[in-house]
C-alpha atoms as a PDB file:
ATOM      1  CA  UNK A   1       0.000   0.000   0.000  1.00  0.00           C
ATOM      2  CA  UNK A   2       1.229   3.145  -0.977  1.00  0.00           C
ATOM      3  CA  UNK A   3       2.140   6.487   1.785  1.00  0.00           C
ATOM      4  CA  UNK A   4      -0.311   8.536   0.686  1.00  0.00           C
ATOM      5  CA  UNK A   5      -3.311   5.484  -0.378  1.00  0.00           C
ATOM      6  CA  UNK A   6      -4.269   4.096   2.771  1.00  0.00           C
ATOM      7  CA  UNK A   7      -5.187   7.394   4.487  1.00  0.00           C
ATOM      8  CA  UNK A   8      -7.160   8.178   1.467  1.00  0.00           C
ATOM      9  CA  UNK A   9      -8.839   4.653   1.365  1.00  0.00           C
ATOM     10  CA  UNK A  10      -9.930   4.985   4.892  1.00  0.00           C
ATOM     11  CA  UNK A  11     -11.357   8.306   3.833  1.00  0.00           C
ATOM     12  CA  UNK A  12     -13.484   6.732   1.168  1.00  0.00           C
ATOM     13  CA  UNK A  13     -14.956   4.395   3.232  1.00  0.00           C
ATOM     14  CA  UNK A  14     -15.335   6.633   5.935  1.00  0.00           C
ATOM     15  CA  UNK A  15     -17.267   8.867   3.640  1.00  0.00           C
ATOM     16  CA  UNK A  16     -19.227   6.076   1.396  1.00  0.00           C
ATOM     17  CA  UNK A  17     -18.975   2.986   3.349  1.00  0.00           C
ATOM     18  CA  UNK A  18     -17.562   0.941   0.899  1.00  0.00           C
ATOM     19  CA  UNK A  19     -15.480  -2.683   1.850  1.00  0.00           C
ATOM     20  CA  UNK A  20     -11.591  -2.020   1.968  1.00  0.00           C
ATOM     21  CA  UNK A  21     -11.725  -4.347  -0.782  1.00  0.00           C
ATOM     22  CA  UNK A  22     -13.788  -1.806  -3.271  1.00  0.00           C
ATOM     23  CA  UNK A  23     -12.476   1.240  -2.090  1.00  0.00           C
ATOM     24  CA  UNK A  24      -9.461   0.853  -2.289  1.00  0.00           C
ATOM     25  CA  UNK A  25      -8.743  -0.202  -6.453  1.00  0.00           C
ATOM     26  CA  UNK A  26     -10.763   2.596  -6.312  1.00  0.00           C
ATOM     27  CA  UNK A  27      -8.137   5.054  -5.511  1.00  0.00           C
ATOM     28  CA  UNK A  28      -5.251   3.468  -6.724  1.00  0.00           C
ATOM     29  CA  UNK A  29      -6.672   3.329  -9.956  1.00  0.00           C
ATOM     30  CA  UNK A  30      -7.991   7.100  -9.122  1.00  0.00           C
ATOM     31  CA  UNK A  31      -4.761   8.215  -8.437  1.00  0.00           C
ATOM     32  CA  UNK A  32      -2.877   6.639 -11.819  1.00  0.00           C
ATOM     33  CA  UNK A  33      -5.553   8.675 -13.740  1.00  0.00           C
ATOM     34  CA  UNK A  34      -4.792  12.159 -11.664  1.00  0.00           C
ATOM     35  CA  UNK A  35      -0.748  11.216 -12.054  1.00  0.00           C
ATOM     36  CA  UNK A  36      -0.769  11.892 -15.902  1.00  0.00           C
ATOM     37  CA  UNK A  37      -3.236  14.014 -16.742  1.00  0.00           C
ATOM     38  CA  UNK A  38      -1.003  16.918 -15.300  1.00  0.00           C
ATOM     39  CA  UNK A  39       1.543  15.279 -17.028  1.00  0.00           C
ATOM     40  CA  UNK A  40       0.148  15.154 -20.279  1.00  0.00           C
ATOM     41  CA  UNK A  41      -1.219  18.716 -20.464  1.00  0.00           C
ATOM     42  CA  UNK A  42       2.691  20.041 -19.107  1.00  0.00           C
ATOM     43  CA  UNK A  43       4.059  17.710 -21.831  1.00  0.00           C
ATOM     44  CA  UNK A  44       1.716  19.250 -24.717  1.00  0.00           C
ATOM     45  CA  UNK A  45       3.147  22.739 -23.595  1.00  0.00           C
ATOM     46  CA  UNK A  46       6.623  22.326 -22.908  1.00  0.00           C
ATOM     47  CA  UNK A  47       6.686  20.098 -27.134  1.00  0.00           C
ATOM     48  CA  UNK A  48       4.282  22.669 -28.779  1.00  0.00           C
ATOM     49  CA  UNK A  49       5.705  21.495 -32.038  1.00  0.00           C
ATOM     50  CA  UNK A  50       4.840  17.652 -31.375  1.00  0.00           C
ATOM     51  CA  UNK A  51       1.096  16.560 -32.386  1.00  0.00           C
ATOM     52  CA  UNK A  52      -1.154  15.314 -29.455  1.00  0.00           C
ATOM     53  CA  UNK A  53      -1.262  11.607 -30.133  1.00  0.00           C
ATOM     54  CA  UNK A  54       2.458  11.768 -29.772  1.00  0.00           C
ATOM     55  CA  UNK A  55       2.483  13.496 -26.543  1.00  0.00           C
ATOM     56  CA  UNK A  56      -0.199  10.851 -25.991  1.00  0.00           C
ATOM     57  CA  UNK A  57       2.254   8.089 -27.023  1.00  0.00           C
ATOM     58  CA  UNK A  58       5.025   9.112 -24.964  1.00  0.00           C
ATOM     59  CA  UNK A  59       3.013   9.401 -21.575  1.00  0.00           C
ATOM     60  CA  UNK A  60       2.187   5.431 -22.601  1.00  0.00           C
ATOM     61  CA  UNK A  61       5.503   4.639 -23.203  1.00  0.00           C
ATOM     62  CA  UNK A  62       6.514   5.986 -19.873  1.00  0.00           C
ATOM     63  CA  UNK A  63       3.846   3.949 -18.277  1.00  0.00           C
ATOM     64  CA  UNK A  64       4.978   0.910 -20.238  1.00  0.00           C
ATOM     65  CA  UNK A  65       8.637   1.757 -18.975  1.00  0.00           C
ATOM     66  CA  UNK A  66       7.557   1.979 -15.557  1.00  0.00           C
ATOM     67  CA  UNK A  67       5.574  -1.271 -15.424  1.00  0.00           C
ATOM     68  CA  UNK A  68       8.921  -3.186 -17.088  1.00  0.00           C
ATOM     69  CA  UNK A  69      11.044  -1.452 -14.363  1.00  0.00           C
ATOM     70  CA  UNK A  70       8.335  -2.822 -11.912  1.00  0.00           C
ATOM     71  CA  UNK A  71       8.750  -6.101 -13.020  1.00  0.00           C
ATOM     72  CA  UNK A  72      12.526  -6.815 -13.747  1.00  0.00           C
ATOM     73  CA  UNK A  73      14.145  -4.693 -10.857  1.00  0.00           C
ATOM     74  CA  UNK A  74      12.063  -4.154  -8.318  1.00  0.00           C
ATOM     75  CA  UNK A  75      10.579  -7.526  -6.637  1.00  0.00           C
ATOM     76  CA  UNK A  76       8.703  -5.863  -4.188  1.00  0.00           C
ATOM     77  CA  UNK A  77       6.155  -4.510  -6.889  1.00  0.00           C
ATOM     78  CA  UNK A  78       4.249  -5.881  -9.503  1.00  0.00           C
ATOM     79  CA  UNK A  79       3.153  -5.026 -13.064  1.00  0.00           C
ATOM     80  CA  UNK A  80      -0.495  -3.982 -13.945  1.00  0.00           C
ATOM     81  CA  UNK A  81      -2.005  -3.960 -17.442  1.00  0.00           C
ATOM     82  CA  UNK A  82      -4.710  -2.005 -15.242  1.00  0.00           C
ATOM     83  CA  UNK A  83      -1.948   0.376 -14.092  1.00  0.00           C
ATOM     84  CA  UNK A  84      -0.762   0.980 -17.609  1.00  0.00           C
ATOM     85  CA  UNK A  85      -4.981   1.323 -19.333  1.00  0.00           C
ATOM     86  CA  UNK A  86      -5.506   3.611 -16.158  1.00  0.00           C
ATOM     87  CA  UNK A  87      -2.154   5.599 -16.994  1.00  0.00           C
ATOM     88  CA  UNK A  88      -3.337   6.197 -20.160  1.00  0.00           C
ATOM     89  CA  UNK A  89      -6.770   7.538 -19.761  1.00  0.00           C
ATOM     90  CA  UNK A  90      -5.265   9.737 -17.583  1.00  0.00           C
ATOM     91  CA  UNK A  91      -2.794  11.117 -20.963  1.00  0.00           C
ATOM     92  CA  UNK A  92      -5.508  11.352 -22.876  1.00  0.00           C
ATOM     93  CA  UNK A  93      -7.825  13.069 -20.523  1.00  0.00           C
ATOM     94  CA  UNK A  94      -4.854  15.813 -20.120  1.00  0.00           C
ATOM     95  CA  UNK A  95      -3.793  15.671 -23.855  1.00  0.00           C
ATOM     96  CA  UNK A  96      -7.842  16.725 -24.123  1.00  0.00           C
ATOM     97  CA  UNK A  97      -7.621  19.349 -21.709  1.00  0.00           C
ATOM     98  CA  UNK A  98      -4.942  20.874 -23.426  1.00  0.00           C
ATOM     99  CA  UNK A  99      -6.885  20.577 -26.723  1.00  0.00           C
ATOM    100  CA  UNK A 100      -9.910  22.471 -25.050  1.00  0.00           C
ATOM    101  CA  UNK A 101      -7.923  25.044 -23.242  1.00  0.00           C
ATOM    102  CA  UNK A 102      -5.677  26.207 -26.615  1.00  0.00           C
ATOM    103  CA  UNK A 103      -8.286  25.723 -29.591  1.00  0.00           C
ATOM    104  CA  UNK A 104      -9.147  28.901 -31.159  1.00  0.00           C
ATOM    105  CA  UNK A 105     -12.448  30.309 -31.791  1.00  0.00           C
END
């Protein structure tokens, strides 16, 4: 369990009494969404001259990177194709954002 998920878990089912066992994929998965849409939407700024779907791209391949990293070096961890999907939506809601915030009118 991560430092900052188990507080927030408890929180959730404080406030929606959900089973430890709902709540808290929940917020992991929650929180791998919130990660990269920030990151996505900085990315799309800081590479104005790269289209979307490649800002889109890289944000996956950093997921993909991580999970591999997960998985070969550190034993204490484990990969997620959920981790990765959820990683993803998260790029693509901030690659979206970034879309609606610069389109002209």
């Amino acid at each position: 369990m991560g430092r900052f998920s188990g507080p927030i878990t408890r929180a959730v089912i404080e406030a929606t009494d959900l089973r430890w066992s709902v709540a808290f994929p929940l917020v992991e998965r929650g929180g791998n969404v919130l990660l990269f849409v920030p990151l996505a939407l900085l990315l799309c700024w800081s590479l104005p001259r790269w289209p979307r779907w490649a800002v889109w791209l890289l944000c996956v391949s950093g997921s993909v990177g991580i999970e591999v990293v997960q998985a070969l070096f550190l034993p204490a961890r484990y990969p997620s194709l959920v981790d990765i999907g959820t990683n993803s939506t998260g790029a693509a809601i901030g690659v979206g954002l970034h879309w609606l915030l610069t389109r002209r009118r």
